[in-house]
PDB file of N, CA and C in Angstrom:
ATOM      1  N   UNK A   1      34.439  -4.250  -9.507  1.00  0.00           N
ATOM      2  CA  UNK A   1      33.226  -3.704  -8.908  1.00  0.00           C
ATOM      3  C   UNK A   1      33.586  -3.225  -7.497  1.00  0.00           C
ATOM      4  N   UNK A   2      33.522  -1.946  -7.160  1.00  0.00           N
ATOM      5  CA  UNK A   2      33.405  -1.262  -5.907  1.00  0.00           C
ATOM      6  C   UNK A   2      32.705  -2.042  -5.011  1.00  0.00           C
ATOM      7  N   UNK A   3      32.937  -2.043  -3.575  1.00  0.00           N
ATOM      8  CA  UNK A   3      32.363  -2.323  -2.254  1.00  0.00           C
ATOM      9  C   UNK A   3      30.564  -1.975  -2.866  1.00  0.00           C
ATOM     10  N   UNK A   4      30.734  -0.569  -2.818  1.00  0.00           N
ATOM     11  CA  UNK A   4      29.772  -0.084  -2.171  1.00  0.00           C
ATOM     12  C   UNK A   4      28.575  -0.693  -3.935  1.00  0.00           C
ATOM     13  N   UNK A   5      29.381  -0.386  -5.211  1.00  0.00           N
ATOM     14  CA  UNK A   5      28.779  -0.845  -6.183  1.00  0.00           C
ATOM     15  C   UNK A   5      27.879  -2.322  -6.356  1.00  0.00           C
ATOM     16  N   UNK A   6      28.649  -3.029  -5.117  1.00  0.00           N
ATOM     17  CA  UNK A   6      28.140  -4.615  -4.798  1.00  0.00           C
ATOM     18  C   UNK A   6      27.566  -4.463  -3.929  1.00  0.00           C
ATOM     19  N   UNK A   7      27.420  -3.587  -3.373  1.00  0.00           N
ATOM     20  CA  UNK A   7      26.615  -3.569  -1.923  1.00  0.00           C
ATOM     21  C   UNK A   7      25.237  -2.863  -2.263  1.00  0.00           C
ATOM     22  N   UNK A   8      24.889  -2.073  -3.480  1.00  0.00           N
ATOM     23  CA  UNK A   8      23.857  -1.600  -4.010  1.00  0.00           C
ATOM     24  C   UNK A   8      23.155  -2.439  -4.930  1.00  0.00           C
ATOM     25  N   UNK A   9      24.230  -3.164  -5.717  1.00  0.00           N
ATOM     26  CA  UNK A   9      23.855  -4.553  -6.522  1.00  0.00           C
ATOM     27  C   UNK A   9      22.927  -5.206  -5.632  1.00  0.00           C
ATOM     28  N   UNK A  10      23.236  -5.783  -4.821  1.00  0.00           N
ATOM     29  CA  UNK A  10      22.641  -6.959  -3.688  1.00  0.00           C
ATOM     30  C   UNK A  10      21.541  -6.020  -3.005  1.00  0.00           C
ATOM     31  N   UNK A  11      21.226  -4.999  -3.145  1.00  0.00           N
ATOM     32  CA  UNK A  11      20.358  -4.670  -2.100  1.00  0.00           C
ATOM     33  C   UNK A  11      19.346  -4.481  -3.395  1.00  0.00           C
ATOM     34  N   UNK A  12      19.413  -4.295  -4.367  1.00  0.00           N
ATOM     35  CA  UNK A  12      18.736  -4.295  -5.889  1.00  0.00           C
ATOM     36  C   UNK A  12      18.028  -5.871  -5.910  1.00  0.00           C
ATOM     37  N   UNK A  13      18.769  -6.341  -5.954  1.00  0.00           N
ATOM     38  CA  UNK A  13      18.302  -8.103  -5.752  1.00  0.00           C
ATOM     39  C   UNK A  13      17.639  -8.120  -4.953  1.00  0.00           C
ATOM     40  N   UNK A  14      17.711  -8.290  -3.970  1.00  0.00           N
ATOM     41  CA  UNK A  14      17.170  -8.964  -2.476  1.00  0.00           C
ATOM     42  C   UNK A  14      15.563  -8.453  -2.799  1.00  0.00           C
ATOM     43  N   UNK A  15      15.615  -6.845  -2.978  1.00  0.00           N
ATOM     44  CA  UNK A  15      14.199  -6.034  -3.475  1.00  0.00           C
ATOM     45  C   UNK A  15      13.443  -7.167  -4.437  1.00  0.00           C
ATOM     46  N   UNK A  16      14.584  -7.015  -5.682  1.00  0.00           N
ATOM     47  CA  UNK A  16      13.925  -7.865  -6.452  1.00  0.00           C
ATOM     48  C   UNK A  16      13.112  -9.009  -6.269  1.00  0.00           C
ATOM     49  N   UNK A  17      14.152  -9.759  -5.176  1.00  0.00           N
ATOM     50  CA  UNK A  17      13.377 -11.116  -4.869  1.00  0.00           C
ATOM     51  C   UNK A  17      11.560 -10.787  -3.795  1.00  0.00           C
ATOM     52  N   UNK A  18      11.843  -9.797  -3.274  1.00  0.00           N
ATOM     53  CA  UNK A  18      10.609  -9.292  -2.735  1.00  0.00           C
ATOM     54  C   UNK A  18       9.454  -9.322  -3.828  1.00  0.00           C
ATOM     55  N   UNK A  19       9.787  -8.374  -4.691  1.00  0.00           N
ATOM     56  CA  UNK A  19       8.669  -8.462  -5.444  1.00  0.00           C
ATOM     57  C   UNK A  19       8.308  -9.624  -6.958  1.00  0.00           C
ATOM     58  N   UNK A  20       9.612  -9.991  -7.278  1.00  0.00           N
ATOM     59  CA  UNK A  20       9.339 -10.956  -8.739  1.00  0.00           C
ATOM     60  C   UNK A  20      10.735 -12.169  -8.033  1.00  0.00           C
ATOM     61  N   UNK A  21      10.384 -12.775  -7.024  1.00  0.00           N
ATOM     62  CA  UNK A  21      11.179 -13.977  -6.342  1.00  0.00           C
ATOM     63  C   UNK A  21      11.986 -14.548  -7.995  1.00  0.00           C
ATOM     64  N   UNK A  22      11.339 -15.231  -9.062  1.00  0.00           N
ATOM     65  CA  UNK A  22      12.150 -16.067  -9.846  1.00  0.00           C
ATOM     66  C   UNK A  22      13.073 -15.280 -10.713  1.00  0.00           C
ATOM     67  N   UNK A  23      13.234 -13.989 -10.768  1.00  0.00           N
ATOM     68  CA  UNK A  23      13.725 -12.587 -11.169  1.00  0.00           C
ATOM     69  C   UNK A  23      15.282 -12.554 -10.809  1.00  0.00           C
ATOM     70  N   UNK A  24      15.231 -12.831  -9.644  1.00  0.00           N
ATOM     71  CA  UNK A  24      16.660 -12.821  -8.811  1.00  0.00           C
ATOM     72  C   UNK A  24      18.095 -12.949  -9.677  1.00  0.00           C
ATOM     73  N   UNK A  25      18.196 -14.131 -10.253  1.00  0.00           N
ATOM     74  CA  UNK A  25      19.059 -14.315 -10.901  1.00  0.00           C
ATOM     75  C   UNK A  25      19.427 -13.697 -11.978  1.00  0.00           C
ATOM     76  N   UNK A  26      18.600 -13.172 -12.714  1.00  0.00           N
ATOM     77  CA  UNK A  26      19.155 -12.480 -14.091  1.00  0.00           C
ATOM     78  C   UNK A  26      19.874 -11.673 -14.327  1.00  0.00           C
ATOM     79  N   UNK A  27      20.980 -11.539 -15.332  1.00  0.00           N
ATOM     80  CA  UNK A  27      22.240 -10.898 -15.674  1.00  0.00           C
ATOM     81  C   UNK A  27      21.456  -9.281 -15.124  1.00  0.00           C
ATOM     82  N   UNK A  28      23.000  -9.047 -15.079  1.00  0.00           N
ATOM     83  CA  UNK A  28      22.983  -7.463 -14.648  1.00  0.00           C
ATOM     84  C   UNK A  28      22.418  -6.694 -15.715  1.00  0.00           C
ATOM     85  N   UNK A  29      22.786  -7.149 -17.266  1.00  0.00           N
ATOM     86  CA  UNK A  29      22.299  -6.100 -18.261  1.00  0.00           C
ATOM     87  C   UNK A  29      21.017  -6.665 -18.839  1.00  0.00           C
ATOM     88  N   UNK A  30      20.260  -7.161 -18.516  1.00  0.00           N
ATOM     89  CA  UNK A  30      18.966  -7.788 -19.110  1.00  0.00           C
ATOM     90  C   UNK A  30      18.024  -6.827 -18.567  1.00  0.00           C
ATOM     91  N   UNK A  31      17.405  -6.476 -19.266  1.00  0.00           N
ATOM     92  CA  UNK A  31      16.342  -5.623 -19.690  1.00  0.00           C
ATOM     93  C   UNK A  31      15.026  -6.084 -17.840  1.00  0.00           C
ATOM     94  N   UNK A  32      15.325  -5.123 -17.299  1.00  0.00           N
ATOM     95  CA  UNK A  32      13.665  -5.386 -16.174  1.00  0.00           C
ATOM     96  C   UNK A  32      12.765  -5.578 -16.538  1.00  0.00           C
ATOM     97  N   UNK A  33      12.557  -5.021 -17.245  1.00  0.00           N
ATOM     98  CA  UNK A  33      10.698  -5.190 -17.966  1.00  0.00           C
ATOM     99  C   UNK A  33      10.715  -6.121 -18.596  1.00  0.00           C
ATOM    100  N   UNK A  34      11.389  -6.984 -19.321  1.00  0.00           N
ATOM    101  CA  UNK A  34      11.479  -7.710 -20.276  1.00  0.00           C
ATOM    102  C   UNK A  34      11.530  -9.050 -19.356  1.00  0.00           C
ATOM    103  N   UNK A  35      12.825  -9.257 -18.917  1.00  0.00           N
ATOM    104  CA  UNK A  35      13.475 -10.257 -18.536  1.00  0.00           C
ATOM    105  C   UNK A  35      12.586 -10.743 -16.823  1.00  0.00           C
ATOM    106  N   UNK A  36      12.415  -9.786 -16.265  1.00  0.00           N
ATOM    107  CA  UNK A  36      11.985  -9.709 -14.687  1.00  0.00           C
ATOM    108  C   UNK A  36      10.428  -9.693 -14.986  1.00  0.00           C
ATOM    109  N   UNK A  37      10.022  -9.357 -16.245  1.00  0.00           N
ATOM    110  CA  UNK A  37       8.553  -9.554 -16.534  1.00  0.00           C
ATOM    111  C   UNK A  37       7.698  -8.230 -15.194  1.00  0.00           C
ATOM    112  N   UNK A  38       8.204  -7.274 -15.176  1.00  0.00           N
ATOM    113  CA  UNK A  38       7.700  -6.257 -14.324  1.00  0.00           C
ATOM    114  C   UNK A  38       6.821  -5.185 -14.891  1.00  0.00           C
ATOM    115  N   UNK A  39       5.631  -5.413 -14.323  1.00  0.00           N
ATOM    116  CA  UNK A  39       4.694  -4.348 -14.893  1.00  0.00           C
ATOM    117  C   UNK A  39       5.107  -3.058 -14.159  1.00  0.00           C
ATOM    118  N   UNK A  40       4.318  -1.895 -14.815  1.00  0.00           N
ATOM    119  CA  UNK A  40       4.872  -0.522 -13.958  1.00  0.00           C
ATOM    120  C   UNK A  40       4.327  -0.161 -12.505  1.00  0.00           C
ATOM    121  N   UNK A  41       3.245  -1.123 -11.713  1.00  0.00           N
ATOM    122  CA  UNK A  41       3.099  -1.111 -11.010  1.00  0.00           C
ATOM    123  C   UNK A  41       4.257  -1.557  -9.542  1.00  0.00           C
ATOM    124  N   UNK A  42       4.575  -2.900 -10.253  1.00  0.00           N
ATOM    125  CA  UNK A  42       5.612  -3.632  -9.724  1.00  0.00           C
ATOM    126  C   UNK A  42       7.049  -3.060  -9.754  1.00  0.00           C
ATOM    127  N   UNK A  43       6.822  -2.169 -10.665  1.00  0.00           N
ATOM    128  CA  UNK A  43       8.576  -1.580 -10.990  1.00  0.00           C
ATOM    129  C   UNK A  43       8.559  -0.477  -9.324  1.00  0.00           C
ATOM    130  N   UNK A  44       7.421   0.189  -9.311  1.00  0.00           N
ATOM    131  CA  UNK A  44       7.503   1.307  -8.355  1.00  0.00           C
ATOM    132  C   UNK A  44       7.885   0.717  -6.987  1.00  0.00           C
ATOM    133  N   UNK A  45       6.645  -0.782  -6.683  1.00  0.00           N
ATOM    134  CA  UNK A  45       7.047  -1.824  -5.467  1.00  0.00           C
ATOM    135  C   UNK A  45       8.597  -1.919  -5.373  1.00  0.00           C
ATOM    136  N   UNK A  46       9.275  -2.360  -6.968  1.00  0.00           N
ATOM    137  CA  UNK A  46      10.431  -2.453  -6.460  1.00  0.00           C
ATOM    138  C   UNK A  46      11.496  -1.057  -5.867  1.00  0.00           C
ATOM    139  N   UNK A  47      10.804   0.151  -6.481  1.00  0.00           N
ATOM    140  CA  UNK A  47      11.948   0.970  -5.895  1.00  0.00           C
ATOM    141  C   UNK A  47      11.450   1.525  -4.545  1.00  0.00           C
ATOM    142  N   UNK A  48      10.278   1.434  -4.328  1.00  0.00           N
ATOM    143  CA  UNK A  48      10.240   1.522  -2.660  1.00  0.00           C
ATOM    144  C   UNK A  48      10.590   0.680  -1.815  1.00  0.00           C
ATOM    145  N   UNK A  49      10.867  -0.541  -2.590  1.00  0.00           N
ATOM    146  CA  UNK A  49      11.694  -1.262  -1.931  1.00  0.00           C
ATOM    147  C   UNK A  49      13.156  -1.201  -1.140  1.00  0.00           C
ATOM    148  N   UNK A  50      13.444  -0.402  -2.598  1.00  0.00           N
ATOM    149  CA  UNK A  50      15.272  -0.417  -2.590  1.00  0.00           C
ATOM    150  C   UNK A  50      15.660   1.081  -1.790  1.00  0.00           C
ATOM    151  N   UNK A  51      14.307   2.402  -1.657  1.00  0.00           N
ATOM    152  CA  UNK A  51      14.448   3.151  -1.026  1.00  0.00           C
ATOM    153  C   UNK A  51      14.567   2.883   0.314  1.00  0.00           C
ATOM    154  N   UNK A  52      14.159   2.138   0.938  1.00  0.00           N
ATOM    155  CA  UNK A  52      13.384   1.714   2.285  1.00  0.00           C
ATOM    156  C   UNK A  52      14.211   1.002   2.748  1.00  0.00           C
ATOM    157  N   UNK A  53      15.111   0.474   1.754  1.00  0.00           N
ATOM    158  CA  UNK A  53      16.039  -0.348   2.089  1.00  0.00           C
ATOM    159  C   UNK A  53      17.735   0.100   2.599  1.00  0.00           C
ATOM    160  N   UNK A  54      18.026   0.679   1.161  1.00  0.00           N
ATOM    161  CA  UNK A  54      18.867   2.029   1.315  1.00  0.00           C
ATOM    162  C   UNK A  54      18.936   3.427   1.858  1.00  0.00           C
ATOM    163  N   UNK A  55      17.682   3.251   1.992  1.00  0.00           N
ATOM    164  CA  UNK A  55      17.008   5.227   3.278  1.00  0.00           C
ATOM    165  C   UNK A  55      17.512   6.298   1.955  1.00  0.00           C
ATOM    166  N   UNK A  56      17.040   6.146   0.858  1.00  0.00           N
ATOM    167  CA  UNK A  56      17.370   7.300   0.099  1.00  0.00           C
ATOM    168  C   UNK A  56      15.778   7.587  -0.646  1.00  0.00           C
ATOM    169  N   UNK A  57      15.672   8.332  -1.770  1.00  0.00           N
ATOM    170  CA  UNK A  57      14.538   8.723  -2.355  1.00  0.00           C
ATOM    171  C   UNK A  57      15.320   8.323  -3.811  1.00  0.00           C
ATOM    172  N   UNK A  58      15.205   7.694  -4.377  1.00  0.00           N
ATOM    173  CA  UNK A  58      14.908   7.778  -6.317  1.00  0.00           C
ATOM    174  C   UNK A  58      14.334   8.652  -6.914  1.00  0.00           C
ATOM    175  N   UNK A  59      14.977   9.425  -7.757  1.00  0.00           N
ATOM    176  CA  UNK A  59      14.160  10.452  -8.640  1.00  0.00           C
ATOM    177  C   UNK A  59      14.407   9.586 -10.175  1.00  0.00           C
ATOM    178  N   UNK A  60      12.612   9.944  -9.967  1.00  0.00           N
ATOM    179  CA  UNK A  60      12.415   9.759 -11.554  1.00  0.00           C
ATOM    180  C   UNK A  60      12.708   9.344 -12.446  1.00  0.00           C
ATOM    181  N   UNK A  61      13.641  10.595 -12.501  1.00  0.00           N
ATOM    182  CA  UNK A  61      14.815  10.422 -14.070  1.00  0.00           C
ATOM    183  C   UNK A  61      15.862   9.247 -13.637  1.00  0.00           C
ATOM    184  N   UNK A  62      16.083   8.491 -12.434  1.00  0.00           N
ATOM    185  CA  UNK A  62      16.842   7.531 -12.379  1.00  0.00           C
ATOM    186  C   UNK A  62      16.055   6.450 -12.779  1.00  0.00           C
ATOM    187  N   UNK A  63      14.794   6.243 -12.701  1.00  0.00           N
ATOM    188  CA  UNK A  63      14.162   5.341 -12.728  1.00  0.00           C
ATOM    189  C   UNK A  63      14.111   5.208 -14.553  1.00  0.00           C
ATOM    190  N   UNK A  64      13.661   6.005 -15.045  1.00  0.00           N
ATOM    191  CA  UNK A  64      13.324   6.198 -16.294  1.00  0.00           C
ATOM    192  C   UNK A  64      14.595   5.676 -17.268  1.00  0.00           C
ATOM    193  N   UNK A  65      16.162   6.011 -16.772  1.00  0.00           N
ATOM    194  CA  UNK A  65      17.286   5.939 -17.253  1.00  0.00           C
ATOM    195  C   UNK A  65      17.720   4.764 -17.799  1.00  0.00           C
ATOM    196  N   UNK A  66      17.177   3.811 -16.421  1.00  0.00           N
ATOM    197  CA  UNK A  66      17.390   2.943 -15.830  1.00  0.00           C
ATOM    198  C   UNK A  66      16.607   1.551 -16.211  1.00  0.00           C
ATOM    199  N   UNK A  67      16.962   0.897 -17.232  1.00  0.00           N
ATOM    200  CA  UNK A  67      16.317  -0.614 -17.946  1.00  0.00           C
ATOM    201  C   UNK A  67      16.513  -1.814 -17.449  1.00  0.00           C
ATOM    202  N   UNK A  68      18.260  -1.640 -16.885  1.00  0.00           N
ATOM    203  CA  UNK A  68      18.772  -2.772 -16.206  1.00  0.00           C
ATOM    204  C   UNK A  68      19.300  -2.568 -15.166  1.00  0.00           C
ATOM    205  N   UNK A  69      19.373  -3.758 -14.406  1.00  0.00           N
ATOM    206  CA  UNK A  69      20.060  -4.110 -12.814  1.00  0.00           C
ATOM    207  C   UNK A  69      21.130  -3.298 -12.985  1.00  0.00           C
ATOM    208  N   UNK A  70      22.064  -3.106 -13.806  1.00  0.00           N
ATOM    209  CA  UNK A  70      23.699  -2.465 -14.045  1.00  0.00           C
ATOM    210  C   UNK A  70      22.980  -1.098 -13.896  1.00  0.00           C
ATOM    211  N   UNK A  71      22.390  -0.763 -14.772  1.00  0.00           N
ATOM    212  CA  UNK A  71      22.147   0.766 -15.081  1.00  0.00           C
ATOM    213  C   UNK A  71      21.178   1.069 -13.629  1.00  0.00           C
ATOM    214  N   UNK A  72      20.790   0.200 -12.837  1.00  0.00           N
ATOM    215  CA  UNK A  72      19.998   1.197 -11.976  1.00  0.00           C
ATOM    216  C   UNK A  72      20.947   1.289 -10.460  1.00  0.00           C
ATOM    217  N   UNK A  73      21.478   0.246 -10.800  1.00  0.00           N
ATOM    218  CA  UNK A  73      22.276   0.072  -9.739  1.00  0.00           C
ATOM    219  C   UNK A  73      23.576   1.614  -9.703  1.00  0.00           C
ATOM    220  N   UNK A  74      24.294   1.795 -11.065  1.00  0.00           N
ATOM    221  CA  UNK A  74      24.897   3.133 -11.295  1.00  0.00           C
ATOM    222  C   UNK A  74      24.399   4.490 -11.074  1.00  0.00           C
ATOM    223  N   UNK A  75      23.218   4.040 -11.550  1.00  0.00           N
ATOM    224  CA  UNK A  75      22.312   5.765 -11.135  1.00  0.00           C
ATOM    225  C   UNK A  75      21.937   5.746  -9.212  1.00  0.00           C
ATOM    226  N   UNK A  76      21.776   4.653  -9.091  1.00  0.00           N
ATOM    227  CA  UNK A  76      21.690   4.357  -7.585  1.00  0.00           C
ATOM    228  C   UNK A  76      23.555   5.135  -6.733  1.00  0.00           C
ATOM    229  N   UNK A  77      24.206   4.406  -7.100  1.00  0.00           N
ATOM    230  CA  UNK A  77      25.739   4.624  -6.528  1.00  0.00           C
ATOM    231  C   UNK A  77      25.502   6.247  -6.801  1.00  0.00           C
ATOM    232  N   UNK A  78      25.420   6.601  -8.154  1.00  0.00           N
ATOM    233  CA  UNK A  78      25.898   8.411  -8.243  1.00  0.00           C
ATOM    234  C   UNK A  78      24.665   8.835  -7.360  1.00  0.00           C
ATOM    235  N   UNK A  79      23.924   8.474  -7.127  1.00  0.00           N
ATOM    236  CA  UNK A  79      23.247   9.195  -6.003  1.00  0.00           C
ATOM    237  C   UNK A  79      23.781   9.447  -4.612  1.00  0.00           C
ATOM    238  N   UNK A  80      24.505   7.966  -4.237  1.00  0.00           N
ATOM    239  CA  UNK A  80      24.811   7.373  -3.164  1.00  0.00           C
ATOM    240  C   UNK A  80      26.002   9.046  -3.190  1.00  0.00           C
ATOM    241  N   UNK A  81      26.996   9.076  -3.875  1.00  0.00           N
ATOM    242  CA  UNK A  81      28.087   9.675  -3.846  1.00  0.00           C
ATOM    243  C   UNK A  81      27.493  11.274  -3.992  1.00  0.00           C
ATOM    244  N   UNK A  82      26.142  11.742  -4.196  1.00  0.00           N
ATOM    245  CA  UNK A  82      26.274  13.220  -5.057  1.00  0.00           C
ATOM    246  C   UNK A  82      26.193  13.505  -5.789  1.00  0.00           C
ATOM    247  N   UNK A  83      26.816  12.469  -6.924  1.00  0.00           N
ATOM    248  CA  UNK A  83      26.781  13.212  -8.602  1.00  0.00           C
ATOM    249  C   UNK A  83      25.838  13.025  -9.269  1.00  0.00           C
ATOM    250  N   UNK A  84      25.126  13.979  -9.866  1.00  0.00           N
ATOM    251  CA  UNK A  84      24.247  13.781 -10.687  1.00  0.00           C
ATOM    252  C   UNK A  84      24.305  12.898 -11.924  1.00  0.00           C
TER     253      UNK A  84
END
């Protein structure tokens, strides 16, 4: 795992713990909605979280892509870097 891949991980968490505190721990590939028990209200809390946190904007289609901590955290990094 990259620096910066752990450094987006943890800033994914920390959010997390903001909005669903007992959430924190769960595997990287476990399902958010499922596992984190996040309604779609709470999902948005969390990515203004992780925007606000990171100073970037989330589009959409990352969000949508995006089921688990692994997978949002990747669409997060290719943002970080440029690539679509």
């Amino acid at each position: 795992m990259s620096e910066t891949t752990a450094s987006v991980e943890s800033t994914i968490r920390e959010a997390l713990g903001v909005i669903r505190p007992d959430a924190v721990g769960i595997r990287g590939d476990a399902d958010l909605a499922q596992e984190a028990d996040l309604d779609s209200a709470e999902v948005m809390d969390l990515v203004m979280e992780i925007e606000d946190r990171l100073d970037l904007s989330i589009p959409v289609e990352t969000m949508a892509q995006a089921h688990t901590i692994d997978e949002l955290c990747a669409g997060i990094v290719q943002l970080k870097h440029g690539t679509p």
